[in-house]
PDB file of N, CA and C in Angstrom:
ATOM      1  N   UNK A   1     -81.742 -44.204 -24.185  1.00  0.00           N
ATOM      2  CA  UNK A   1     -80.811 -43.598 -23.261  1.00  0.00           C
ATOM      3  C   UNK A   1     -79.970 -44.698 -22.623  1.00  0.00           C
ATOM      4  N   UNK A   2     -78.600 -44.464 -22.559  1.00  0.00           N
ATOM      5  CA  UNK A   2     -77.946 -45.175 -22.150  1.00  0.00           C
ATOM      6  C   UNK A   2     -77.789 -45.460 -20.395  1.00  0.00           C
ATOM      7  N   UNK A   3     -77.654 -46.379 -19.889  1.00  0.00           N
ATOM      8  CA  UNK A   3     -77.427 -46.353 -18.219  1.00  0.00           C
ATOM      9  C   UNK A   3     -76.300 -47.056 -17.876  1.00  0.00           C
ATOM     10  N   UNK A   4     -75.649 -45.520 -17.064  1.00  0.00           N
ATOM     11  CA  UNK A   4     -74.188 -46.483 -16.837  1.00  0.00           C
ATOM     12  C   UNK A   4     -74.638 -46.484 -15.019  1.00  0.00           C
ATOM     13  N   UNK A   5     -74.113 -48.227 -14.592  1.00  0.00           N
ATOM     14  CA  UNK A   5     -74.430 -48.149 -13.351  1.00  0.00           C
ATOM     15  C   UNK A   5     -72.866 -48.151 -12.430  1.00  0.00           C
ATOM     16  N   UNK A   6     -72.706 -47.688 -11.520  1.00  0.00           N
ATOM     17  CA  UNK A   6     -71.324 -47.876 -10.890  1.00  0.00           C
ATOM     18  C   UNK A   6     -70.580 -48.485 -10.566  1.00  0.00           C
ATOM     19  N   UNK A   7     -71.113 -49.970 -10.619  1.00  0.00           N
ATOM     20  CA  UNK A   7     -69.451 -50.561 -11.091  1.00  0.00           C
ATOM     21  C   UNK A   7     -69.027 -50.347 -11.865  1.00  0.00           C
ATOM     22  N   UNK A   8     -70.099 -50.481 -13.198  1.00  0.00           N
ATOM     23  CA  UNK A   8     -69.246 -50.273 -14.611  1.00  0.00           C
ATOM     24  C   UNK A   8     -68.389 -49.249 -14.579  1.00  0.00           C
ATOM     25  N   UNK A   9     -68.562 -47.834 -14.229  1.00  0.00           N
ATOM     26  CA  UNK A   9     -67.995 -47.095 -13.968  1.00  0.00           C
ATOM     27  C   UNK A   9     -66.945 -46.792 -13.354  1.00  0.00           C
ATOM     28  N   UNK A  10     -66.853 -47.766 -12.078  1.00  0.00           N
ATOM     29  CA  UNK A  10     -65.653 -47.735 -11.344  1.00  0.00           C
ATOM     30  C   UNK A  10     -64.574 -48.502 -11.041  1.00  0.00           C
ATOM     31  N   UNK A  11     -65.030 -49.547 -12.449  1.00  0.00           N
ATOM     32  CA  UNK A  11     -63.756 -50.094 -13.219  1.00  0.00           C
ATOM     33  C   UNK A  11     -62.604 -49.643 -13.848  1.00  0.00           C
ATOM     34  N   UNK A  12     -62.612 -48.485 -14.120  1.00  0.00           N
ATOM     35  CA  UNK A  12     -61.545 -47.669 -14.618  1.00  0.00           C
ATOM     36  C   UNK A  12     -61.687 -46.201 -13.401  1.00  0.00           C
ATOM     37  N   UNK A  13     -62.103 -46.259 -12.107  1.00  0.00           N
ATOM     38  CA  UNK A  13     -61.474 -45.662 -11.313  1.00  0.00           C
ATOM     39  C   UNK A  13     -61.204 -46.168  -9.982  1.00  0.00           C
ATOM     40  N   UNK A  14     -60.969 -45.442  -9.106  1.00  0.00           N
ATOM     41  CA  UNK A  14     -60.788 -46.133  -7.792  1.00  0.00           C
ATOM     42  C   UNK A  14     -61.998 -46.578  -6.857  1.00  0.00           C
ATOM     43  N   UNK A  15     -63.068 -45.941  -7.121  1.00  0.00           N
ATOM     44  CA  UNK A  15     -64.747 -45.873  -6.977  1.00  0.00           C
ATOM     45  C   UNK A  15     -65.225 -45.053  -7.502  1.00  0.00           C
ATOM     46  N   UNK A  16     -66.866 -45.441  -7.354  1.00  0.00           N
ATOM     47  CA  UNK A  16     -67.928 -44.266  -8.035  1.00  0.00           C
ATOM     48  C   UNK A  16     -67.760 -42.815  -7.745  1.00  0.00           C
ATOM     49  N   UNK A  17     -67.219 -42.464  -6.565  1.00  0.00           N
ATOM     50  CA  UNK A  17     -68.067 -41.511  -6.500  1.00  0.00           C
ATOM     51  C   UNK A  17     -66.309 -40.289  -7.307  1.00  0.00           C
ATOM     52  N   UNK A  18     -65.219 -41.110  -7.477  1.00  0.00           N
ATOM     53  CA  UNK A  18     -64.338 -40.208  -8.070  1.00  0.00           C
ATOM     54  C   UNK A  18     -64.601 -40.754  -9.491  1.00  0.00           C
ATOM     55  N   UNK A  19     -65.425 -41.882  -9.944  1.00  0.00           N
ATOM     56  CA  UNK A  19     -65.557 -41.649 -11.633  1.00  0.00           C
ATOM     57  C   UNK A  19     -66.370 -40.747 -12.027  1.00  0.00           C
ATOM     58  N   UNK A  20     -67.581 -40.161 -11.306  1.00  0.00           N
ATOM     59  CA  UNK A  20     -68.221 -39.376 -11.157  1.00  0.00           C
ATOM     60  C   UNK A  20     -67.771 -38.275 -11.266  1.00  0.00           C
ATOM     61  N   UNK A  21     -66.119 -37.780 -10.807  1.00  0.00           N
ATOM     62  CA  UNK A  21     -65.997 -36.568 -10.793  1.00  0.00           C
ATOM     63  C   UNK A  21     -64.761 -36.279 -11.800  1.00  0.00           C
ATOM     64  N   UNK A  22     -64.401 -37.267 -12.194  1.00  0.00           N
ATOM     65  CA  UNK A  22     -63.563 -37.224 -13.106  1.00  0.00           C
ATOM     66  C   UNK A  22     -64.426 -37.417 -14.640  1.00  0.00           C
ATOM     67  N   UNK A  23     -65.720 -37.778 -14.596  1.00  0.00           N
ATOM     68  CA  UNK A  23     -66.412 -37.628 -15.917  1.00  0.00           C
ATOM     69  C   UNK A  23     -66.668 -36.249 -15.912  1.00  0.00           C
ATOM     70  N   UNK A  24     -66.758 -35.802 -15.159  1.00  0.00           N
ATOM     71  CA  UNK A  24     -67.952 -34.610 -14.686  1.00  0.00           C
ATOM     72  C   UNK A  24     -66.787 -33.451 -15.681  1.00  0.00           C
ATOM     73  N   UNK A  25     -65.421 -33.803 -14.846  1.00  0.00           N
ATOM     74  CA  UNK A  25     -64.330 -32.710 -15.561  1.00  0.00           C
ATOM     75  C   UNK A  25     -63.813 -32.734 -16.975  1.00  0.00           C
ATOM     76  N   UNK A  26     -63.819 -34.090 -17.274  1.00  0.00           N
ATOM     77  CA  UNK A  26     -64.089 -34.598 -18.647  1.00  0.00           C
ATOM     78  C   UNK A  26     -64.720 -34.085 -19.729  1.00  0.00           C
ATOM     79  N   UNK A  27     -66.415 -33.557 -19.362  1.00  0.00           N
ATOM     80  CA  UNK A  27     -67.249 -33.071 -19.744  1.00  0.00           C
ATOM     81  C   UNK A  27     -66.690 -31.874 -20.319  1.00  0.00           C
ATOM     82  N   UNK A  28     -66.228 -31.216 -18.925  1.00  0.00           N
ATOM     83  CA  UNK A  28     -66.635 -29.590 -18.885  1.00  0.00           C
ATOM     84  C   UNK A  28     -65.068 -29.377 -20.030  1.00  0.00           C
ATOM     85  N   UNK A  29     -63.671 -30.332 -20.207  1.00  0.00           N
ATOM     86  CA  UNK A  29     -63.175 -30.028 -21.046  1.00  0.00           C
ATOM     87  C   UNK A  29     -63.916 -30.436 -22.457  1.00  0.00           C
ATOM     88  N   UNK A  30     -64.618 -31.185 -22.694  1.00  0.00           N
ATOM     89  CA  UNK A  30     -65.252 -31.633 -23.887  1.00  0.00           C
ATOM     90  C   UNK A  30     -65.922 -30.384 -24.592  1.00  0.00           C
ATOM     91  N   UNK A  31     -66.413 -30.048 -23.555  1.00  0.00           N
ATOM     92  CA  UNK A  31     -67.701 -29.169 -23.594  1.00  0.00           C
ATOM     93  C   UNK A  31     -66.636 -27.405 -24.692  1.00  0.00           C
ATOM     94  N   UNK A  32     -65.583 -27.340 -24.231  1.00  0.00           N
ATOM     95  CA  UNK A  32     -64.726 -26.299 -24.474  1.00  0.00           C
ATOM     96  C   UNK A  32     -64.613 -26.734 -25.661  1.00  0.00           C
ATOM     97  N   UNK A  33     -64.003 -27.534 -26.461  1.00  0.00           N
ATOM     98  CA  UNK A  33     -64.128 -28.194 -27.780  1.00  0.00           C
ATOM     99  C   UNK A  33     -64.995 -27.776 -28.923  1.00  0.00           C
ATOM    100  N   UNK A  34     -65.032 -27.209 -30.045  1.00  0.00           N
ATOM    101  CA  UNK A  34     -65.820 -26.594 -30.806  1.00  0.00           C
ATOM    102  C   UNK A  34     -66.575 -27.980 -31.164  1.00  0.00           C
ATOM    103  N   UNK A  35     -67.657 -27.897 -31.554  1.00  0.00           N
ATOM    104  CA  UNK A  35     -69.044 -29.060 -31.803  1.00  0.00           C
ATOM    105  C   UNK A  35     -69.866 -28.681 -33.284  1.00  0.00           C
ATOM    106  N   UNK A  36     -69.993 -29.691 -34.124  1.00  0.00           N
ATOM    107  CA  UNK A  36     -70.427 -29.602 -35.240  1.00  0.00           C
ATOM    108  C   UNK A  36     -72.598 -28.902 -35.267  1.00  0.00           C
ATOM    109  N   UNK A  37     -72.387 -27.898 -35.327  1.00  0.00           N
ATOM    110  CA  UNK A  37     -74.085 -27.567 -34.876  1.00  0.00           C
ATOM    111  C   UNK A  37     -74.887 -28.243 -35.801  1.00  0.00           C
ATOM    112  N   UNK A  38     -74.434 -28.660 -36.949  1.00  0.00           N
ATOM    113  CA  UNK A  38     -75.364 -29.230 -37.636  1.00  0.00           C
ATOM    114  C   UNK A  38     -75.821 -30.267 -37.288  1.00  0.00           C
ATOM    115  N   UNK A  39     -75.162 -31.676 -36.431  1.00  0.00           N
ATOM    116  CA  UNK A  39     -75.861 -32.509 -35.824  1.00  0.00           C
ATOM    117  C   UNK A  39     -76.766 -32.400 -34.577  1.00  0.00           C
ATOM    118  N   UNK A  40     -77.871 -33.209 -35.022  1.00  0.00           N
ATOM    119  CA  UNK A  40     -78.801 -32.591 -34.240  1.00  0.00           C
ATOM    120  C   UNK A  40     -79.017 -33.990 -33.123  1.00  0.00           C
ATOM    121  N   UNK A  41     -78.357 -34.799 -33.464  1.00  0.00           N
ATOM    122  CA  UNK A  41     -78.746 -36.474 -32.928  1.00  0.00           C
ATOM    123  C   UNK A  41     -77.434 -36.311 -31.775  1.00  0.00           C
ATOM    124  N   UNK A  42     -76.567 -35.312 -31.789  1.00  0.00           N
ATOM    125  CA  UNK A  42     -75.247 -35.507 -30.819  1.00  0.00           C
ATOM    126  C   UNK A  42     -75.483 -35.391 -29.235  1.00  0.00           C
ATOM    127  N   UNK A  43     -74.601 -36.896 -28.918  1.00  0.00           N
ATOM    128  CA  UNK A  43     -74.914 -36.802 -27.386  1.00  0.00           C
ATOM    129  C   UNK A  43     -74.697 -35.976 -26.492  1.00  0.00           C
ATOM    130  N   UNK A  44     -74.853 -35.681 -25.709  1.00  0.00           N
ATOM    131  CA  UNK A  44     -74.712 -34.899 -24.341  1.00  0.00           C
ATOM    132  C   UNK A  44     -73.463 -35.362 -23.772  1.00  0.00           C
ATOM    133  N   UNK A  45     -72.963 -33.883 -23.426  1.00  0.00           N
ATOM    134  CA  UNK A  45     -71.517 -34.343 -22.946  1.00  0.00           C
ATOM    135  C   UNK A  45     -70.998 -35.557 -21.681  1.00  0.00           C
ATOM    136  N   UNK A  46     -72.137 -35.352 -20.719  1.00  0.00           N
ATOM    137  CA  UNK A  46     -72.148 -36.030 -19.572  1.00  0.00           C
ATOM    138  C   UNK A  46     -72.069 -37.154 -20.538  1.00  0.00           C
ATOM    139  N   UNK A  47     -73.044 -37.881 -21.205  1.00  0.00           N
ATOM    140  CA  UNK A  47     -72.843 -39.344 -21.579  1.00  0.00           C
ATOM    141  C   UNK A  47     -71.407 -39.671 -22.099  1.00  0.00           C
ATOM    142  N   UNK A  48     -71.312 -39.068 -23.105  1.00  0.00           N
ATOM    143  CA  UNK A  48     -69.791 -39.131 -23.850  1.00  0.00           C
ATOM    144  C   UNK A  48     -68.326 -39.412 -22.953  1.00  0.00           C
ATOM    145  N   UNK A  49     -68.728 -38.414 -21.816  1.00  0.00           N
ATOM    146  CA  UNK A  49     -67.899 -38.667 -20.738  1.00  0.00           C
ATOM    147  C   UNK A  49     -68.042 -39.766 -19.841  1.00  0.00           C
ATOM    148  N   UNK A  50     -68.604 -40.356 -20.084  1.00  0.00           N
ATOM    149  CA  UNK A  50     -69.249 -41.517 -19.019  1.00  0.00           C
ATOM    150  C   UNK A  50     -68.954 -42.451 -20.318  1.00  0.00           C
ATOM    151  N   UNK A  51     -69.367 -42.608 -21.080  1.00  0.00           N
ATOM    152  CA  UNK A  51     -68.790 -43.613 -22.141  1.00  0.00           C
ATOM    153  C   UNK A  51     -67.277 -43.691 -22.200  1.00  0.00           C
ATOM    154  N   UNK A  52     -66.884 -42.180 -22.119  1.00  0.00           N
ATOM    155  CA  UNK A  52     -64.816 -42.731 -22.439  1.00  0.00           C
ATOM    156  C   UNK A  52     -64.346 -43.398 -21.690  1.00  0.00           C
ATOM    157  N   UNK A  53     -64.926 -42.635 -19.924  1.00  0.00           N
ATOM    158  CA  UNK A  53     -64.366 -42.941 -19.210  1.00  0.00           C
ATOM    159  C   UNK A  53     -64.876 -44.734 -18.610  1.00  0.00           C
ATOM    160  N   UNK A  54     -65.657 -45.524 -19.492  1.00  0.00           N
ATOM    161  CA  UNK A  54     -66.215 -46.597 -19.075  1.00  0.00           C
ATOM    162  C   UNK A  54     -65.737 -47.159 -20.109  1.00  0.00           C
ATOM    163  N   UNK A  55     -65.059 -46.995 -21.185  1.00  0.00           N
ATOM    164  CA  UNK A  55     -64.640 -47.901 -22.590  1.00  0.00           C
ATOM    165  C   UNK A  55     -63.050 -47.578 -21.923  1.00  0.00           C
ATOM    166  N   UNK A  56     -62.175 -46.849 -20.786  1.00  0.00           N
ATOM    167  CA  UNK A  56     -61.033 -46.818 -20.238  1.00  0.00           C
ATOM    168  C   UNK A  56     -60.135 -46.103 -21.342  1.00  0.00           C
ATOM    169  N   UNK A  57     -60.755 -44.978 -21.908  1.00  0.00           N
ATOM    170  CA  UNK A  57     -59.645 -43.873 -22.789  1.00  0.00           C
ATOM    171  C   UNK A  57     -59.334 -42.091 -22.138  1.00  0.00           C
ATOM    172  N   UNK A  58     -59.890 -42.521 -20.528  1.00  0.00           N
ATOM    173  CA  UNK A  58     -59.852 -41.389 -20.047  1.00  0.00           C
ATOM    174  C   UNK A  58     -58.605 -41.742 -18.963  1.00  0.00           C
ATOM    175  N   UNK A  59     -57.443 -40.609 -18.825  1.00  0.00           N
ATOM    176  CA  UNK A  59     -56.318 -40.695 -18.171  1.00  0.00           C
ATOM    177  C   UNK A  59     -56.444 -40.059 -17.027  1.00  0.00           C
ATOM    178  N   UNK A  60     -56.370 -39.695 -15.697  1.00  0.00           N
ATOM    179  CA  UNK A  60     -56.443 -38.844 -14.983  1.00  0.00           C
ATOM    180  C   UNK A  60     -55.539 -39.629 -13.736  1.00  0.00           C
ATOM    181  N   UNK A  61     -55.014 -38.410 -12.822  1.00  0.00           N
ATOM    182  CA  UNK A  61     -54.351 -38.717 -12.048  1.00  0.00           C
ATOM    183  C   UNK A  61     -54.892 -37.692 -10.500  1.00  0.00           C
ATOM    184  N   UNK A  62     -54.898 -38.133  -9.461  1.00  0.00           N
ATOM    185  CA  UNK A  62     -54.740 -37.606  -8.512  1.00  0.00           C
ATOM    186  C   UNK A  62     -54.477 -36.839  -7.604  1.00  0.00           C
ATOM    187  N   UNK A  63     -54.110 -35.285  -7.393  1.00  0.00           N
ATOM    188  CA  UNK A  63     -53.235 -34.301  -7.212  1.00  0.00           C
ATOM    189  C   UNK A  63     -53.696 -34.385  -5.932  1.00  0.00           C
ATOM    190  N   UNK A  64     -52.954 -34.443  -4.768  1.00  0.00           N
ATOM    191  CA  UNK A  64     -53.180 -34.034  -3.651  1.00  0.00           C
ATOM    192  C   UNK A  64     -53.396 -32.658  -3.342  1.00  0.00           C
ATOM    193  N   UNK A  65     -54.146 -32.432  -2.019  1.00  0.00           N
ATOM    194  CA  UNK A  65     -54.526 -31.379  -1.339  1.00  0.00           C
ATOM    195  C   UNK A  65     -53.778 -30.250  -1.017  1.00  0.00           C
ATOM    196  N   UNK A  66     -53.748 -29.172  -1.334  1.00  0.00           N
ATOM    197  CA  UNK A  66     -52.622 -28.036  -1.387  1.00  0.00           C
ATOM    198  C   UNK A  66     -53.442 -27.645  -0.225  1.00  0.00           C
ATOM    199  N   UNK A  67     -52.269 -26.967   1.055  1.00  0.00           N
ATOM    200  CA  UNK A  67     -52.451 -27.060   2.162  1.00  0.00           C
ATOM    201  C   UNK A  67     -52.198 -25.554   1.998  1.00  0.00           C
ATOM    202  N   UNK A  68     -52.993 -24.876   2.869  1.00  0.00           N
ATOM    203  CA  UNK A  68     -53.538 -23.333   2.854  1.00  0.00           C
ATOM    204  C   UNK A  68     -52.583 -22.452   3.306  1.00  0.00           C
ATOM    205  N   UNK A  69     -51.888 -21.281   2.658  1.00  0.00           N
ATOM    206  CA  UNK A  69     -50.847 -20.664   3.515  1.00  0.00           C
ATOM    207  C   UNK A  69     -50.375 -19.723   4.312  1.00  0.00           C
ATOM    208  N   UNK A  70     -52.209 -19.517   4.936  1.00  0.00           N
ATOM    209  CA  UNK A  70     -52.120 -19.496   6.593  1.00  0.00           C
ATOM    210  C   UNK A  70     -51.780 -19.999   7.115  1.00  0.00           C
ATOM    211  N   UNK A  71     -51.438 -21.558   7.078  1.00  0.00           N
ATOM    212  CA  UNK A  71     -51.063 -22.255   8.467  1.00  0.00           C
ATOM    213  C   UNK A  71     -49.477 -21.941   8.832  1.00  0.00           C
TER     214      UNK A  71
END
């Protein structure tokens, strides 16, 4: 099993705790992706996502806070 620790990780973001959440979304598009069932050795999405985004082939950008329109 692989261990990614958070710097490594938050070399290609601004800190841990948004590489964390930008793997996390990573995943869940990965995860949508049709997957070969016959391999049985294939990693888990979380890792895969934590690998792209730690080898720096994951793009993501920032969207600010959409402000509620009650106020």
């Amino acid at each position: 099993m692989q261990v990614f620790t958070p710097v490594e990780v938050a070399k290609h973001a601004t800190n841990k705790y948004l590489a964390v959440v930008v793997a996390a979304k990573f995943a869940r598009v990965v995860n949508e992706f049709p997957r070969d069932r016959a391999s049985s050795r294939e990693k888990k999405l979380t890792t895969r996502a934590l690998e792209e985004l730690s080898g720096g082939n994951v793009e993501y950008r920032v969207l600010p806070k959409r402000r509620g329109a009650a106020e």
